[in-house]
Each structure stands twice: as C-alpha cells, then as structure tokens.
Protein backbone atom coordinates (compact mmCIF):
# COMPACT_ATOMS: atom_id res chain seq x y z
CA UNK A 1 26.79 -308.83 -3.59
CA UNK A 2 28.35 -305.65 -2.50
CA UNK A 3 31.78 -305.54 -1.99
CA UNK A 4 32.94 -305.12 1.67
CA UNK A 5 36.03 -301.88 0.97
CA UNK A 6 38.02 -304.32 3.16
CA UNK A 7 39.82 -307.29 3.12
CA UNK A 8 38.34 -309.02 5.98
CA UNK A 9 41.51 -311.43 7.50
CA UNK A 10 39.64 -313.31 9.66
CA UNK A 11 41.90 -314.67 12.75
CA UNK A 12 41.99 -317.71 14.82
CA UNK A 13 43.61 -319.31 17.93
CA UNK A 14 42.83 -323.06 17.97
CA UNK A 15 43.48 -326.10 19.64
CA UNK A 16 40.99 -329.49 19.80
CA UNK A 17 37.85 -327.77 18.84
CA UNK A 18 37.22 -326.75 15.43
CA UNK A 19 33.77 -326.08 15.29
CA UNK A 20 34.35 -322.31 16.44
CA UNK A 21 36.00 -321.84 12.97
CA UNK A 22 32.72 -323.00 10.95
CA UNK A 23 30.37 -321.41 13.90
CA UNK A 24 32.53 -317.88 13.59
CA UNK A 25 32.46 -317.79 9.63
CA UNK A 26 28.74 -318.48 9.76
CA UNK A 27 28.07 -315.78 12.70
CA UNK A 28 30.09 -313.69 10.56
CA UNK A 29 27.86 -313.99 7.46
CA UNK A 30 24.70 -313.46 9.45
CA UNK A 31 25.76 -310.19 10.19
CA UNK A 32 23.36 -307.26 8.52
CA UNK A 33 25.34 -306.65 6.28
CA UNK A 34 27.18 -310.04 5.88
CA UNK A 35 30.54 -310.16 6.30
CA UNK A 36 32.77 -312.87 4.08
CA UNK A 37 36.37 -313.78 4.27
CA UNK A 38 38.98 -312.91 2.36
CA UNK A 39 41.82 -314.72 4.03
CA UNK A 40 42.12 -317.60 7.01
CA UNK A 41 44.58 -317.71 9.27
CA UNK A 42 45.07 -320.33 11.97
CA UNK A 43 47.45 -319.90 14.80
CA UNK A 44 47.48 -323.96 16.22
CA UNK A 45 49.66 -326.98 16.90
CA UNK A 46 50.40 -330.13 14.83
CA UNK A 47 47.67 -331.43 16.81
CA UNK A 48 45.13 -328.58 16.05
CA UNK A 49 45.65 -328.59 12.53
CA UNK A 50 45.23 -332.17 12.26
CA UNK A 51 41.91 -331.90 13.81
CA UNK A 52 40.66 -328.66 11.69
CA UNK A 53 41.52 -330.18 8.36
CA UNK A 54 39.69 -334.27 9.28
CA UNK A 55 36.91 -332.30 10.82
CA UNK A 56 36.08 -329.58 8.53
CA UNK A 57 38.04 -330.09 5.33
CA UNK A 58 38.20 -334.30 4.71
CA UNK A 59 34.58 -334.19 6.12
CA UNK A 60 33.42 -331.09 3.54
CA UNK A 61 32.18 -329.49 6.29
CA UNK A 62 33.56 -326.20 5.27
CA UNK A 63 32.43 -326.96 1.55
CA UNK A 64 28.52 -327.63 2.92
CA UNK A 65 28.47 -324.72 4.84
CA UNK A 66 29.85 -322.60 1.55
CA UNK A 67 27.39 -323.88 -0.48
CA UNK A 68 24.14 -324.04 1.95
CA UNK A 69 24.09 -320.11 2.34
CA UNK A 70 25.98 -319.49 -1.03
CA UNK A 71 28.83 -317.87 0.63
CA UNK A 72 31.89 -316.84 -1.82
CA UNK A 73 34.86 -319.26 -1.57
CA UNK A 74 35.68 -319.91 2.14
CA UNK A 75 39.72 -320.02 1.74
CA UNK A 76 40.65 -322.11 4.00
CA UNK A 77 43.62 -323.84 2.56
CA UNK A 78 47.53 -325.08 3.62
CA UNK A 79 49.06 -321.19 4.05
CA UNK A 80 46.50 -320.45 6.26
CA UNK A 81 48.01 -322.77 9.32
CA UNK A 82 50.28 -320.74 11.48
CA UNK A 83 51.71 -323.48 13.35
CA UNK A 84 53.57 -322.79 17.09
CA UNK A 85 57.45 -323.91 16.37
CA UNK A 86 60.21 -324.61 19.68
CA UNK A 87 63.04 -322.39 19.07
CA UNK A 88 64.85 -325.45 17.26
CA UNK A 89 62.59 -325.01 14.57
CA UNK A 90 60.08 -328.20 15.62
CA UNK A 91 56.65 -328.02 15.12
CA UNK A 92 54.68 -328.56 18.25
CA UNK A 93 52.09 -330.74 19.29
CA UNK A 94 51.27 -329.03 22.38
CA UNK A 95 52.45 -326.26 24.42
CA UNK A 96 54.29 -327.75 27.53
CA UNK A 97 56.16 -325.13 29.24
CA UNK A 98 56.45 -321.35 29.90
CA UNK A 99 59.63 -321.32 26.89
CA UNK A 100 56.32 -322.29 24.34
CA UNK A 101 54.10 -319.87 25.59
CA UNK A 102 56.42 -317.52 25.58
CA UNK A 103 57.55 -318.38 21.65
CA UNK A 104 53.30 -318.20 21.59
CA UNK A 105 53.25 -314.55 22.60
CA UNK A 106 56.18 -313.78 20.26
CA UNK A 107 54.29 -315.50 17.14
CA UNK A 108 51.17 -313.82 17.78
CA UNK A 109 52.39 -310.51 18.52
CA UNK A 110 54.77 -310.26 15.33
CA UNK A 111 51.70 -311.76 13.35
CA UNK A 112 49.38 -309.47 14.71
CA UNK A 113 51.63 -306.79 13.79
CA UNK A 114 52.76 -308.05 9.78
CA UNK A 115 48.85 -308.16 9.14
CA UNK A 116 48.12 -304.72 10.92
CA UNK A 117 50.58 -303.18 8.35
CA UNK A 118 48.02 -303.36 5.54
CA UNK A 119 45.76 -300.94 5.78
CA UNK A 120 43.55 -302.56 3.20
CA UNK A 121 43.05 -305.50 5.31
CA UNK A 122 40.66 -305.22 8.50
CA UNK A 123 41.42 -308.23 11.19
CA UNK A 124 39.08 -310.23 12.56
CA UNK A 125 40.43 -311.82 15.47
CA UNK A 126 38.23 -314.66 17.30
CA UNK A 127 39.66 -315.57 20.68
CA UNK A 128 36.73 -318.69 21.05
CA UNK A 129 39.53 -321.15 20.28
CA UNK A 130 43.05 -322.09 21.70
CA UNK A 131 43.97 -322.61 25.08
CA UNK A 132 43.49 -319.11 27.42
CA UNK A 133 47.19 -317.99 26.89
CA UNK A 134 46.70 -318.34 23.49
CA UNK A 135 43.60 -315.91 23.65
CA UNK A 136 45.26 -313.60 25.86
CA UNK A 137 48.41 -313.07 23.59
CA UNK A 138 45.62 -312.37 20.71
CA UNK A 139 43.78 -309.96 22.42
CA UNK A 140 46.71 -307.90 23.81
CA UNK A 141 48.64 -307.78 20.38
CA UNK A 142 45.64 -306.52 18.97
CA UNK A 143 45.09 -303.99 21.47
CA UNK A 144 48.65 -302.81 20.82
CA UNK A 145 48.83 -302.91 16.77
CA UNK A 146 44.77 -302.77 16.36
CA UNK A 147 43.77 -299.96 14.08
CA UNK A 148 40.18 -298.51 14.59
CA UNK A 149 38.30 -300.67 11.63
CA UNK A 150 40.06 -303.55 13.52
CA UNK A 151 37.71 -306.36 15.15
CA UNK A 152 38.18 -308.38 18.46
CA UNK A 153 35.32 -310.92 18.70
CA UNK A 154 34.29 -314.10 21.63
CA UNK A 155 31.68 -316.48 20.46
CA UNK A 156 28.70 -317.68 22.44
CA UNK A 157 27.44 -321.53 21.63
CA UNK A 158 24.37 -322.49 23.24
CA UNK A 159 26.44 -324.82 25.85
CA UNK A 160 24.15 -328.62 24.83
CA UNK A 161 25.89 -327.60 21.23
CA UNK A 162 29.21 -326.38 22.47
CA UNK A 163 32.27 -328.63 21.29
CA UNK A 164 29.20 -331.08 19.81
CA UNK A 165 31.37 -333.32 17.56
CA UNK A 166 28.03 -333.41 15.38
CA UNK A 167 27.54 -329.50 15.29
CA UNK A 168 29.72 -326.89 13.26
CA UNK A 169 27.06 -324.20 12.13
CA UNK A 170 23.37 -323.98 12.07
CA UNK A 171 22.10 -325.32 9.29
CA UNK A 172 18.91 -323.75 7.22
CA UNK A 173 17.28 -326.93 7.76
CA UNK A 174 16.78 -328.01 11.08
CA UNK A 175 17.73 -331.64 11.84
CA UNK A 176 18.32 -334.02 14.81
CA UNK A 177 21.80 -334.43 16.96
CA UNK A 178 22.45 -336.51 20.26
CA UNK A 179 23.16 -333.70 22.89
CA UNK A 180 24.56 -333.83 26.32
CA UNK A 181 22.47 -331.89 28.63
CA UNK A 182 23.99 -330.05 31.38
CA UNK A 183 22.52 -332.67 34.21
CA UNK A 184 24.85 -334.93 31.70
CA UNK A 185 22.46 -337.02 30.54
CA UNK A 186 21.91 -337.26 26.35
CA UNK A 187 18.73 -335.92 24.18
CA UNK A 188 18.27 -335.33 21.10
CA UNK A 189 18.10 -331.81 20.22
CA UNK A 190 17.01 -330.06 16.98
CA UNK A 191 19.81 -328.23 15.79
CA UNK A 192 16.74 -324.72 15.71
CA UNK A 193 17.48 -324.65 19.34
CA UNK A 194 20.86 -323.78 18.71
CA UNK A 195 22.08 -320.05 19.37
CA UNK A 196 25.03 -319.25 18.20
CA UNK A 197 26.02 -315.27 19.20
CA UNK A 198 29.14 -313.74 17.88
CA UNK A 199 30.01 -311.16 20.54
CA UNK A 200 32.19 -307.44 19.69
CA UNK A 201 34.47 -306.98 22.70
CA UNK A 202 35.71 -303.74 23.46
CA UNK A 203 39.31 -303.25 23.10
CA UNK A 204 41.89 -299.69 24.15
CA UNK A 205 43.84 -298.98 20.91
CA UNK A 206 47.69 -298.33 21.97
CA UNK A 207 49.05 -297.95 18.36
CA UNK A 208 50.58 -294.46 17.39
CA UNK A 209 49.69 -293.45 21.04
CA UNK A 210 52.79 -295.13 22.55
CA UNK A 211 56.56 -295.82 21.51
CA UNK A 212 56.58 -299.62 20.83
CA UNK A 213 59.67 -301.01 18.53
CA UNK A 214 60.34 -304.40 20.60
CA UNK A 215 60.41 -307.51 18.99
CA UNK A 216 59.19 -309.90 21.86
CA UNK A 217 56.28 -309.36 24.26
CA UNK A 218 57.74 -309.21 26.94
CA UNK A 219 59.62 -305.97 25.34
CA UNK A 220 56.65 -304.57 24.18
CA UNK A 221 55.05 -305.04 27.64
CA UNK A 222 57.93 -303.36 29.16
CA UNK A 223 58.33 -300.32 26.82
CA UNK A 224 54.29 -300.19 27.16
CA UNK A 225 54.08 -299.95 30.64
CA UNK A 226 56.85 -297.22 30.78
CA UNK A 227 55.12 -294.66 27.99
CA UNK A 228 51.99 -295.36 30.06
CA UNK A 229 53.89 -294.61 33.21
CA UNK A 230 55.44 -291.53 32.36
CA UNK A 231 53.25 -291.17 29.16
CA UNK A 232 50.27 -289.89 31.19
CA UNK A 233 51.38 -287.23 32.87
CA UNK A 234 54.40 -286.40 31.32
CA UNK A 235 54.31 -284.64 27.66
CA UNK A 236 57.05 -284.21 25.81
CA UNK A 237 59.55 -281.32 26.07
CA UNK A 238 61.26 -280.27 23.20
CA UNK A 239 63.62 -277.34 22.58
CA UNK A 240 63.75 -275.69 19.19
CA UNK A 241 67.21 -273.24 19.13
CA UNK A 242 66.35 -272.05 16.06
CA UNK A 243 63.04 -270.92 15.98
CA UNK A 244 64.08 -269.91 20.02
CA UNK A 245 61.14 -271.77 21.09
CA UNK A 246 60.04 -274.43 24.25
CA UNK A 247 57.00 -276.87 23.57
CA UNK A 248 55.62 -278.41 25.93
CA UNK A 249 53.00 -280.95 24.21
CA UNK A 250 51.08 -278.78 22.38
CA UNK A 251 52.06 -275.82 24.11
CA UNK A 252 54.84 -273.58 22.17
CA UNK A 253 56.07 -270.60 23.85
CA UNK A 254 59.21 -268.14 23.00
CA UNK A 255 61.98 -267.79 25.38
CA UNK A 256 64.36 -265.18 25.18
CA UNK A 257 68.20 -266.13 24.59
CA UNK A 258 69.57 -265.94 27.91
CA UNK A 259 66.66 -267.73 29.39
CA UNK A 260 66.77 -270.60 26.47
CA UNK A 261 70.64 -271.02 27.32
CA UNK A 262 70.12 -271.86 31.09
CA UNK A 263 66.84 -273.76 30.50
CA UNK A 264 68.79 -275.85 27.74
CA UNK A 265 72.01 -276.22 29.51
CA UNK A 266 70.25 -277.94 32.29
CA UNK A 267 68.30 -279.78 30.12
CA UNK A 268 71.06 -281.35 28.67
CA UNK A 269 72.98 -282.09 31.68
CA UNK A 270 70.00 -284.42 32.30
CA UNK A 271 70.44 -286.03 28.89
CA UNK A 272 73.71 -286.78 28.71
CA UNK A 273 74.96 -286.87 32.51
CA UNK A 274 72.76 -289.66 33.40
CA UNK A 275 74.53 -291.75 36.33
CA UNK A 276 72.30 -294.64 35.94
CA UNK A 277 71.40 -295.31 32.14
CA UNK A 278 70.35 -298.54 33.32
CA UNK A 279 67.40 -297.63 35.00
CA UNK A 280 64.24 -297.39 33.14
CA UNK A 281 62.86 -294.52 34.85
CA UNK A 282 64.70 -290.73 36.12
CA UNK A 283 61.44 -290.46 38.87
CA UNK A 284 62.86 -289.21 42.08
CA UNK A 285 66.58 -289.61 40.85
CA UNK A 286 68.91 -285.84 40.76
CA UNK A 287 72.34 -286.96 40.38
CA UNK A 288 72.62 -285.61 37.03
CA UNK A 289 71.33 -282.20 38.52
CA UNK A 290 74.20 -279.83 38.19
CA UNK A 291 75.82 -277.33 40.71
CA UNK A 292 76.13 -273.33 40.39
CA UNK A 293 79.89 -273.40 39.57
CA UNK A 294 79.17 -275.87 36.75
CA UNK A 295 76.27 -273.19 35.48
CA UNK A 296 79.00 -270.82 35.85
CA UNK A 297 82.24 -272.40 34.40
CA UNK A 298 84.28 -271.08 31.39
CA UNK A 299 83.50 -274.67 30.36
CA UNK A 300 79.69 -274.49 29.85
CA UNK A 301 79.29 -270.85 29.14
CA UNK A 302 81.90 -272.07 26.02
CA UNK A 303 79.05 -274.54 25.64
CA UNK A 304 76.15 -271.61 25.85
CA UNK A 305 77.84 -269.74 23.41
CA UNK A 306 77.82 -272.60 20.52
CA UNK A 307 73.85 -272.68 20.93
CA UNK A 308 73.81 -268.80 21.02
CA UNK A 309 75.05 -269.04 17.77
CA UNK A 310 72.26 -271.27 16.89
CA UNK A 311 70.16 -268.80 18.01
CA UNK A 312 71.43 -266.45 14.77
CA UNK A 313 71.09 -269.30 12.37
CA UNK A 314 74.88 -270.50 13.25
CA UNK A 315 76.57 -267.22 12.29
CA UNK A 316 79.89 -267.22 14.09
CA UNK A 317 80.42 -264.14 15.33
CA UNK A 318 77.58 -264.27 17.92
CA UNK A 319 79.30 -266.93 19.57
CA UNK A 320 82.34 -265.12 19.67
CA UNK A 321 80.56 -261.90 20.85
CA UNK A 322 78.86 -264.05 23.63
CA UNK A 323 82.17 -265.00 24.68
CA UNK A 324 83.30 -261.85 25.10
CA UNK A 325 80.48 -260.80 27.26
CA UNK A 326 81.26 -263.37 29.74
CA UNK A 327 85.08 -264.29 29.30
CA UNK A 328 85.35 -264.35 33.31
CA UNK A 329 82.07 -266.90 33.23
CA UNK A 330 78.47 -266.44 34.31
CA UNK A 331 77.91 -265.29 38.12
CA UNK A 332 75.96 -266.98 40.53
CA UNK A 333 73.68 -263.82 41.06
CA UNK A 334 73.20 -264.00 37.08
CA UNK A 335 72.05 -267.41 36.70
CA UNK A 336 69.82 -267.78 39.97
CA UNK A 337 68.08 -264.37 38.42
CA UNK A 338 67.69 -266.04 34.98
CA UNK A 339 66.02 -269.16 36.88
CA UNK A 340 63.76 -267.53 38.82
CA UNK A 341 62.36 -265.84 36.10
CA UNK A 342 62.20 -268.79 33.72
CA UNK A 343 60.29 -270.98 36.46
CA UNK A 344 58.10 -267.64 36.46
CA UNK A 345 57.63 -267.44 32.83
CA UNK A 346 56.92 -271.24 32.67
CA UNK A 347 54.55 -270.87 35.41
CA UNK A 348 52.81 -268.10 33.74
CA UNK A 349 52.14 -270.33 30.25
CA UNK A 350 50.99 -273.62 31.67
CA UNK A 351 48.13 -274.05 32.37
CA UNK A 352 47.87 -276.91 34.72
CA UNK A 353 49.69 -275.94 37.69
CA UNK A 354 50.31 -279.83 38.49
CA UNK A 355 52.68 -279.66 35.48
CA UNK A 356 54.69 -276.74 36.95
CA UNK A 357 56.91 -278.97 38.82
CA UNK A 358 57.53 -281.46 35.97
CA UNK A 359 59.06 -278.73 33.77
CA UNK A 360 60.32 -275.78 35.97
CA UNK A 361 63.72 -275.92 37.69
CA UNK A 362 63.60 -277.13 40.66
CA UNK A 363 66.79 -277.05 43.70
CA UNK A 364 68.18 -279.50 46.27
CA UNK A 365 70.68 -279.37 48.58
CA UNK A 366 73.05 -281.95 48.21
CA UNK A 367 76.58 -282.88 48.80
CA UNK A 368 76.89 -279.72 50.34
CA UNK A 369 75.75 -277.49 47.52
CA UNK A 370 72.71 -276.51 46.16
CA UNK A 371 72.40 -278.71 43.07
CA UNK A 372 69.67 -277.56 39.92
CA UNK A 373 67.55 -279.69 37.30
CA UNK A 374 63.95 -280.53 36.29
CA UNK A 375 62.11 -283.79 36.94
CA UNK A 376 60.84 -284.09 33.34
CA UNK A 377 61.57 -287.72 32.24
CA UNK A 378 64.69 -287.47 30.20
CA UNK A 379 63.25 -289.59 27.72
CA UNK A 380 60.82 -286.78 27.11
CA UNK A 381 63.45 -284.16 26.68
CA UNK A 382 64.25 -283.20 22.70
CA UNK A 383 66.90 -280.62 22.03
CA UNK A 384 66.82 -280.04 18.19
C-alpha cells in the first residue's frame, strides 16, 4: 500500500446521524487512489457522541467496515470527540441559543486553525453532518486557515438510504434493508442500489492573503471584511528613508530628499494624527490632513530634518545642515512646488491611473484653509 505523503485528518461536524462518518471513510477509500485516515476528529454534543459510539463503535460497525475492504486501522477512538462546552465549562447536549453557536464558531475556527498549523497534515473536512451552523462555521474556517492540499467535501446518499438506521456503508456483498421510499411507504431495497457520492466543493483560500490574528469569529469576520475592503484596491505603501525609496505594492521607485520629506511628513500626519482611532476605516475622512503653516513650521521642518539625517545613514551633521538651510521654516511657494511635482512623479510611475488618487496628495478647503493629505488607508501606510 503506498503511503499517502500526508497525514490525512479527516474532519467531522455531527449531530443524530452517524452514518455519514462510516459512508465518508468508505467514499474516501474508494477514491483512485484510496485515501485512509490517519486521525478522527468529531466536533458534536453529549448527545452526538453518544449516538456515534452505540451506533458505530458498540455495534462494530466501524470494525466490519475496516475489515470488509481491509482498510488500515480506522482510529476512531475517545480523543477524537471534540465536544461543544457553555462558557461554564458544561458539556452540551444541544445547542439552544445564539451564546452556543457562537462558542460553536469559536471552537471550530480555533480548531480549524491548531490543525492547519501542521503542514504535514492535510484536512479533510466533511460538512454532511451537524446541524447547518455547524457546517457553515466548518466551511468558513477552512476557507480562512485552508492551505491548498486542504479538502472541503459534502456527501451525496441515495435519499431511500439516507439516515437508514440499517445503512452505514455499502457493503461488497449486497444484502436486503427495509427502506422508506419517498411516497413514504417501505420496500425492501438491496443495499447495490445504493449510491453513495463524496462531492469536492470549491472553496477561496484567504490564508497569507489577508491580516487575520482574532481569536473569535466574529473578529476574524470583522478584520476579514476590512483587508477585503480596503485590501482590493488598496496596496500597501511603505516608505524606506534609508534606501530613499516609495513602494507601492510591488512598485519601488526613488524619490529625491526634498520630495521624500514632504511625501513622508504628510504621511505621518495621517498615522499618528488620527481624530477618530475608533473607526475602522479612514475612507472619505481628512481631519488628520494638515494645513500649509503646519508644512511650514519650525516645528515640522525640526521634524524633516531628523529623517534627512536618515537619509545619510543617521550622520548628524546633515540634520544640522538641513536646519540651517531653513532656520526661518519652509515657504508656502516651496512646499506647494515640491507637491506638485511629487503628485507628477507619482503619476508618471503608476501605472493604473485609478490608483493616482489613492496615493498622490490630494487638497481640500476646509476650516478656512486649504488643508493637504492622501486617501491611502492609514493602515496601509509603513514608514520604516
């Protein structure tokens, strides 16, 4: 038997039926090649676990269907119940309210995301079982900590043999069960009727492509929905004093000093003058946009001349020489010159003019005065 150069975890949400544990392992091993299980894990109630272990364990149904098609060891055993706990600690029968579905989205998420940490192991997560939150929450944490050799599968029971009390695989040799037929009366049906169809679903990988460090789902929701919101449009802008350079995604373009002080200086006025840290998102909002006599002050060019220095690998003299230059402060002709030719320059280098605005500095007239900043999230600003 060749060895599969995964460990296949094979993943369950399950409530009263456990026949799509049995049905899923055998669909599994059909496969061309087969695929066997190195580890079980069942996310259930008290209830659920009670009915897996007198349906498929004290009735050897697990054992038969390991030994009909000479399957290694099925492990099915007491570490492999993941049971749903109230935030006292109790084990659950059932889940009764939104507070246990929520705990249900926390469980599976943090699972989800343990077992996605081993990149030996390849998850195999069936969402046939469970009530429909408890698929849900499976399918999304996968789709946020799935890696690409990750698998989210649905299985398809011919419906007379669906949640049959009497059917938990197909066996190799055919035999008789009472059925009820969808008219609801009862036949008996030979069990070579039976189709049993384990079904691949399609699933958008978020992991490494957005910022996601929350603990609940609800926070991972959140944070996911903002990287997608400004995520899509918006790269990232970072600042490099050193190597005097401005990136824009995978853009990297040199700016010379003067224009990399202004650019910078507004830059970090939005990082660090935010009037409304609360909010998740900057989108139309300038009050941290900063005024000419503020571009202009002894008090920022003192500021400019620090990451001048920078510029000349920290050597302190260049600060002190900038100083000199402009001990009476910037002019207002100087920096609206410098702007209009780093919007130009910017312009020039990217590409896609629908970026332009993002990244350039833009104007407003506001409280009287004519106010400056960029519309760049300021989550997507880096200053290094």
């Amino acid at each position: 038997m060749k060895k599969d150069r995964f460990k296949n975890v094979l993943i369950f949400v399950a409530g009263a039926t456990p026949q799509i544990i049995t049905e899923t392992i055998y669909a599994l091993a059909m496969q061309n090649p087969p695929i066997y299980t190195d580890e079980i894990y069942i996310i259930t109630t008290t209830v659920g676990k009670k009915l897996i272990l007198e349906n498929l364990v004290e009735r050897g149904i697990i054992k038969e269907l390991q030994r009909e098609y000479a399957m290694p060891e099925i492990p099915l055993e007491e570490s492999s119940f993941i049971i749903i706990k109230d935030r006292d600690g109790r084990e659950l029968d059932d889940l009764r309210n939104s507070e246990h579905n929520e705990i249900l989205g926390d469980l599976i998420i943090n699972f989800i995301r343990k077992k996605a940490q081993d990149p030996s192991a390849r998850l195999l997560c069936s969402l046939a079982g469970g009530r429909k939150t408890m698929s849900f929450y499976l399918g999304a944490a996968l789709q946020f900590f799935g890696r690409p050799w990750d698998k989210l599968y649905h299985l398809l029971v011919s419906p007379e043999f669906e949640a049959n009390r009497d059917f938990y695989y197909k066996p190799k040799n055919d035999k008789l069960i009472s059925c009820r037929l969808t008219d609801g009366s009862v036949k008996e049906l030979s069990t070579a009727e039976a189709k049993i169809e384990l079904i691949e679903l399609p699933f958008i990988r978020l992991r490494d492509k957005l910022s996601l460090n929350g603990k609940s789902f609800s926070e991972l929701v959140r944070e996911g929905q903002k990287e997608v919101d400004t995520g899509l449009f918006q790269k990232e802008l970072r600042v490099n004093l050193k190597e005097r350079t401005v990136n824009i995604g995978e853009l990297s373009v040199d700016m010379i000093p003067m224009h990399l002080l202004i650019y910078t200086t507004i830059l970090n006025s939005k990082q660090n003058h935010c009037r409304h840290p609360e909010r998740s998102y900057c989108i139309e909002c300038t009050d941290c946009w900063t005024t000419l006599e503020e571009l202009t002050s002894k008090a920022t060019v003192e500021e400019m001349a620090v990451r001048y220095a920078q510029l000349y690998d920290n050597k302190p003299f260049k600060a002190e020489e900038f100083l000199r230059k402009w001990k009476d402060g910037l002019t207002f002709d100087v920096v609206r010159q410098n702007i209009s030719k780093i919007n130009r320059f910017i312009k020039e280098n990217l590409k896609d003019d629908s970026l332009v605005p993002l990244y350039a500095i833009s104007s407003i007239r506001k409280y009287g005065s004519s106010r400056y900043g960029v519309r760049v999230e300021r989550e997507k600003i880096k200053i290094e």
